[in-house]
C-alpha atoms as a PDB file:
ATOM      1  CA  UNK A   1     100.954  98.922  84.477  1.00  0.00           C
ATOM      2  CA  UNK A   2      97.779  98.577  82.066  1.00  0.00           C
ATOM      3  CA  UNK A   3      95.794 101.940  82.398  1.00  0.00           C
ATOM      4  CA  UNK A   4      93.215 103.593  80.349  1.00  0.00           C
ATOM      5  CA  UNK A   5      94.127 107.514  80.996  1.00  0.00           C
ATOM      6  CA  UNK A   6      90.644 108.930  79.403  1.00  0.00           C
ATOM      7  CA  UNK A   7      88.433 107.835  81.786  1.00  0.00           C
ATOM      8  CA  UNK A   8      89.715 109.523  84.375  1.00  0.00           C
ATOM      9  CA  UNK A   9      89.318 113.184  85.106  1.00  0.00           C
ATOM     10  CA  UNK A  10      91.499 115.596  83.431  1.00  0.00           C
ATOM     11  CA  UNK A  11      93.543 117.107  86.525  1.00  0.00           C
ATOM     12  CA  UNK A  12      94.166 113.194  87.283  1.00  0.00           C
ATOM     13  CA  UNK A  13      95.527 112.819  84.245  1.00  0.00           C
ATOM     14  CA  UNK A  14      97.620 115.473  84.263  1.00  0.00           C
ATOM     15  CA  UNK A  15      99.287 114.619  87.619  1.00  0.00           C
ATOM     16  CA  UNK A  16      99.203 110.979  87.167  1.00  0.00           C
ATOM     17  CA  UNK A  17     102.615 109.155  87.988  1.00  0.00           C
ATOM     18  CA  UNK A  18     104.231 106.994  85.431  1.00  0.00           C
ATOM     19  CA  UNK A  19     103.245 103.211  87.494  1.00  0.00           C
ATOM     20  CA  UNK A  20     105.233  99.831  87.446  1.00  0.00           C
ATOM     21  CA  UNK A  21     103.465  96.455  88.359  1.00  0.00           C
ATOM     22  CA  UNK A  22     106.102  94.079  89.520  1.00  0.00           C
ATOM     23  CA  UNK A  23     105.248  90.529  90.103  1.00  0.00           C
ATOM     24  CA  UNK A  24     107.936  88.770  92.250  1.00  0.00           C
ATOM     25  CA  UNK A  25     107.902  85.212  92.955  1.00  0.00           C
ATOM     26  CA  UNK A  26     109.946  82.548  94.975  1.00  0.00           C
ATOM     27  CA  UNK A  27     110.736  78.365  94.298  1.00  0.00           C
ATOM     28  CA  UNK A  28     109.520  78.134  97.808  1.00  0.00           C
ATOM     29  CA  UNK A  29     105.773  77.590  98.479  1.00  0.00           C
ATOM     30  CA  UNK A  30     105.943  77.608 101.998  1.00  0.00           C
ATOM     31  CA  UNK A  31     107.257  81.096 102.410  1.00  0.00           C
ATOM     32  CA  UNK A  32     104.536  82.665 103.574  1.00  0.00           C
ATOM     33  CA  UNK A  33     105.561  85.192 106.958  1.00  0.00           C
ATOM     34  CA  UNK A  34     109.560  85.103 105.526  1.00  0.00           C
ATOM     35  CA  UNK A  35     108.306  85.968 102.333  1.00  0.00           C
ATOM     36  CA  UNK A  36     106.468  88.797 103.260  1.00  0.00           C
ATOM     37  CA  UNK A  37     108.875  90.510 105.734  1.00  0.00           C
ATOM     38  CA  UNK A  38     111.621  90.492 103.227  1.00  0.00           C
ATOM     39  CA  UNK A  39     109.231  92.244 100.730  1.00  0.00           C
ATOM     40  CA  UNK A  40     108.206  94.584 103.524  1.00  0.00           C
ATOM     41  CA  UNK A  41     112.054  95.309 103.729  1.00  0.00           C
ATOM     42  CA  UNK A  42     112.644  95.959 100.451  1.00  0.00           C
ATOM     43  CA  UNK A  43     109.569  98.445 100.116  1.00  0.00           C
ATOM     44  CA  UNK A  44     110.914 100.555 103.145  1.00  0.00           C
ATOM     45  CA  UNK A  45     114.641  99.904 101.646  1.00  0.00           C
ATOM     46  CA  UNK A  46     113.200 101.334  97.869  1.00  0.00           C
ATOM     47  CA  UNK A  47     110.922 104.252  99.993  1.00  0.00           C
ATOM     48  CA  UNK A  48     113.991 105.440 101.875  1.00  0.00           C
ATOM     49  CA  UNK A  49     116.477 105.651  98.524  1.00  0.00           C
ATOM     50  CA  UNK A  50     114.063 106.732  96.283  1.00  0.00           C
ATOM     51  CA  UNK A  51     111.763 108.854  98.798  1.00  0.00           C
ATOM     52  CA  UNK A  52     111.853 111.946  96.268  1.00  0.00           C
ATOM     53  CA  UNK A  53     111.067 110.379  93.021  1.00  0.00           C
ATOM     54  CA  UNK A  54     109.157 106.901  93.890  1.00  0.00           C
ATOM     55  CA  UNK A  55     106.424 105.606  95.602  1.00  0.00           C
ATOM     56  CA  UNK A  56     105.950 101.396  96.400  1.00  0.00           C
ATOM     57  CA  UNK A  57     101.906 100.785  96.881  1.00  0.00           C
ATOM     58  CA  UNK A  58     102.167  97.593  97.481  1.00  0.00           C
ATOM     59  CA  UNK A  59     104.987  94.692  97.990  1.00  0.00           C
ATOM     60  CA  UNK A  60     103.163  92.334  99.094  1.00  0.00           C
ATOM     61  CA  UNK A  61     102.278  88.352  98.909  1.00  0.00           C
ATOM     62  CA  UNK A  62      98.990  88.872 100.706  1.00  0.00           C
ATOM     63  CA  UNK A  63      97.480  91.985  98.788  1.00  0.00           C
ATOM     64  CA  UNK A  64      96.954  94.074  95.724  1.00  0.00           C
ATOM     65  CA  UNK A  65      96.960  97.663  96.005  1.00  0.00           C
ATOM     66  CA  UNK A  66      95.813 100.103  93.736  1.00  0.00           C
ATOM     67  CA  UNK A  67      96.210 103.894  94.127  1.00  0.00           C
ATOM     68  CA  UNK A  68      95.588 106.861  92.619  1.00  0.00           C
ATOM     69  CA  UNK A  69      93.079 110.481  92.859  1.00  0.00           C
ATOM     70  CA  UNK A  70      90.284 108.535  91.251  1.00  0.00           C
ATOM     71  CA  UNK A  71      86.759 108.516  92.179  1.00  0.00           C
ATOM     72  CA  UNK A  72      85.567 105.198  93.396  1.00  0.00           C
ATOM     73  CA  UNK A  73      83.304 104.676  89.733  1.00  0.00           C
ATOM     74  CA  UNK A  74      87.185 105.709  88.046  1.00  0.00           C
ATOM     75  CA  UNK A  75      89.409 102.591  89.496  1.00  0.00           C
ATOM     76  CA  UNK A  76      88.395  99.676  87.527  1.00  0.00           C
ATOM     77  CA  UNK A  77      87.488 101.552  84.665  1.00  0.00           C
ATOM     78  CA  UNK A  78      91.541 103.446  85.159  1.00  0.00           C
ATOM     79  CA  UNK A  79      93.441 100.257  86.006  1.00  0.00           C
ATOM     80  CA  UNK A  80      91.978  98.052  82.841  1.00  0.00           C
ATOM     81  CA  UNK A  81      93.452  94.611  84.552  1.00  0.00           C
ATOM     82  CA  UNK A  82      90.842  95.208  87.263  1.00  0.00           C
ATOM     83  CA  UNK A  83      88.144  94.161  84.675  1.00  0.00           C
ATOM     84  CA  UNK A  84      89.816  90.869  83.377  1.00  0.00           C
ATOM     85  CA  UNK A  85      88.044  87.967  83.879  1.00  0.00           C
ATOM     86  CA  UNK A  86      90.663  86.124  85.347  1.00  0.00           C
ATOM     87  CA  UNK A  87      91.334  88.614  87.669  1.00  0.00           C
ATOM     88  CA  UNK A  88      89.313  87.158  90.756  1.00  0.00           C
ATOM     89  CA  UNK A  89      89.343  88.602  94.298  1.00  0.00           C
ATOM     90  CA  UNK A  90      87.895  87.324  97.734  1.00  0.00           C
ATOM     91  CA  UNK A  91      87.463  90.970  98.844  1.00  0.00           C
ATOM     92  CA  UNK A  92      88.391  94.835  97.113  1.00  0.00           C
ATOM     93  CA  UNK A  93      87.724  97.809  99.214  1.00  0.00           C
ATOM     94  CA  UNK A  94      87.625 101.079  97.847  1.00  0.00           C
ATOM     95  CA  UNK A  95      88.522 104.187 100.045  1.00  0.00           C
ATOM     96  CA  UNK A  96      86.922 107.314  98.933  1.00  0.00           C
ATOM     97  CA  UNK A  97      86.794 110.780 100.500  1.00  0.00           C
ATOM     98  CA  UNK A  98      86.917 114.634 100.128  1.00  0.00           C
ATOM     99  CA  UNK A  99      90.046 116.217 101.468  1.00  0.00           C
ATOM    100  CA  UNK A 100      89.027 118.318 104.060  1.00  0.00           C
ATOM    101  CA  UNK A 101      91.458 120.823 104.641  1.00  0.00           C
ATOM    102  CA  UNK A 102      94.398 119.592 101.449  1.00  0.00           C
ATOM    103  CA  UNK A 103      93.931 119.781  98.179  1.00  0.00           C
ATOM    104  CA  UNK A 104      93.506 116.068  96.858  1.00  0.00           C
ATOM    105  CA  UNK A 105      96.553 114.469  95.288  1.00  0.00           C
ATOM    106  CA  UNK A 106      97.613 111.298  94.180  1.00  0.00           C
ATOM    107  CA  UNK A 107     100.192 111.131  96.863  1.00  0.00           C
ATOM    108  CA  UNK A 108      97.592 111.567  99.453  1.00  0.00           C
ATOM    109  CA  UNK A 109      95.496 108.632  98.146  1.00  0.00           C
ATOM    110  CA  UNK A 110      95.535 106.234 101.054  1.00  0.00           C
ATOM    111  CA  UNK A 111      97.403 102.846 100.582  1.00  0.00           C
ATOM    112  CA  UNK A 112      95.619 100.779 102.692  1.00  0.00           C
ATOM    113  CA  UNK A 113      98.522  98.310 102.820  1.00  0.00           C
ATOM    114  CA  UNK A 114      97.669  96.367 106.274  1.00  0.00           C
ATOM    115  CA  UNK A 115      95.033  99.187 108.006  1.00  0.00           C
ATOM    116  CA  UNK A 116      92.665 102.049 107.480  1.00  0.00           C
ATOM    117  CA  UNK A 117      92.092 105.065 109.562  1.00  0.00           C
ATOM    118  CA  UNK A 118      88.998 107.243 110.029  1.00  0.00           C
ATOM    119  CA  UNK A 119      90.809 110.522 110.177  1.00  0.00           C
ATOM    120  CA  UNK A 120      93.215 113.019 108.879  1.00  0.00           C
ATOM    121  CA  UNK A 121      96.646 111.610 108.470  1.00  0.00           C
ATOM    122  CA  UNK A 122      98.216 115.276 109.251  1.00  0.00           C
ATOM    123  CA  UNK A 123      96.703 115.040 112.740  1.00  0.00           C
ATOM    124  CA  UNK A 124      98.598 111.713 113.862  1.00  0.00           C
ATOM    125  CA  UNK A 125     101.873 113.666 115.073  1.00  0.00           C
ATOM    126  CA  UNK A 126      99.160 115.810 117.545  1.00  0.00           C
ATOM    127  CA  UNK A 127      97.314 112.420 118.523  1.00  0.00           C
ATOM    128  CA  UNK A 128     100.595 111.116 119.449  1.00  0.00           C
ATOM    129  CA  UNK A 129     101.422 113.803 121.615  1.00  0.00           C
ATOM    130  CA  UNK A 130      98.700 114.015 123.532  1.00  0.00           C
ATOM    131  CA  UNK A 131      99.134 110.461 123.651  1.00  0.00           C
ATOM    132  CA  UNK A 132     102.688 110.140 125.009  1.00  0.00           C
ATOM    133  CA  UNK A 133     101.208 113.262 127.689  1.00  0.00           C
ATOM    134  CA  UNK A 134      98.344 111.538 128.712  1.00  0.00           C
ATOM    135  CA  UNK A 135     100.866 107.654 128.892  1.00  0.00           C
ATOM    136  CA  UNK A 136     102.075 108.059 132.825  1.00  0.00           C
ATOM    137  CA  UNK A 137      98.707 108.469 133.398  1.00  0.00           C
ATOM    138  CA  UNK A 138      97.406 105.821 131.901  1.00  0.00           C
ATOM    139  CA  UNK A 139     100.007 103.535 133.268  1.00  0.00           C
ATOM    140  CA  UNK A 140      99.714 104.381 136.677  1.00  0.00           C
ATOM    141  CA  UNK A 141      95.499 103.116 136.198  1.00  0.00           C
ATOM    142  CA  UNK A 142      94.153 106.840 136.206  1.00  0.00           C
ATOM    143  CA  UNK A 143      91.914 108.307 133.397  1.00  0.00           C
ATOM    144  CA  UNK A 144      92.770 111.106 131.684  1.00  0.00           C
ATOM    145  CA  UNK A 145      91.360 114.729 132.077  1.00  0.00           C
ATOM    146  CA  UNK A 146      89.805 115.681 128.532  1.00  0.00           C
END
């Protein structure tokens, strides 16, 4: 994948992964939904072999991901593609935050594959929790006791 490693900070740099961009294509225009769940399959199948030593952004028909511990001025100017001309999007969002209680990393950049959240991604275990203790409750029409 086409980077420019100086113009990002020097930490960054130093605990940058080695990236692949993989472009894969089918005969069949009309794949659309197929297409996509058998990439979706083969990211979880490469994420569950490889779980130690590799990371898939993206595998996707839809989107483009990009990833990294970059400040939000450092993407374009890190992935060099990003400034091609012929590189032409509809939309590009950019999340950008301080870790609040972990130190940032480019593991714990956020994907932003199909959804973003507005919170920490350590607390979803305790969300679900009180969740599946609040559910019967819910179910049954009642509202729960905060």
């Amino acid at each position: 994948m086409p980077v420019e490693e100086n113009e990002i900070s020097a930490l960054a740099r130093r605990k940058a992964p080695y990236m692949y961009q993989m472009f894969i294509g089918t005969p069949n225009e009309d794949s659309g939904l197929l297409l996509d769940k058998e990439l979706y399959q083969l990211r979880k199948g490469i994420e569950a072999k490889l779980a130690d030593s590799a990371y898939v952004a993206s595998l996707s028909s839809q989107t483009l991901v990009y990833k990294g511990m970059l400040r939000a001025k450092e993407v374009s100017a890190f992935y060099t593609d990003l400034r091609d001309e012929r590189f032409v999007s509809a939309l590009a969002l950019v999340h950008s935050r301080y870790s609040t209680n972990t130190f940032p990393s480019w593991e714990r950049a956020h994907p932003n594959r199909m959804i973003v959240h507005n919170g920490e991604v350590n607390t979803i275990r305790g969300n679900m929790s009180w969740f599946n203790a609040k559910a019967r409750r819910l179910a049954d029409g009642q509202l729960p006791n905060y």
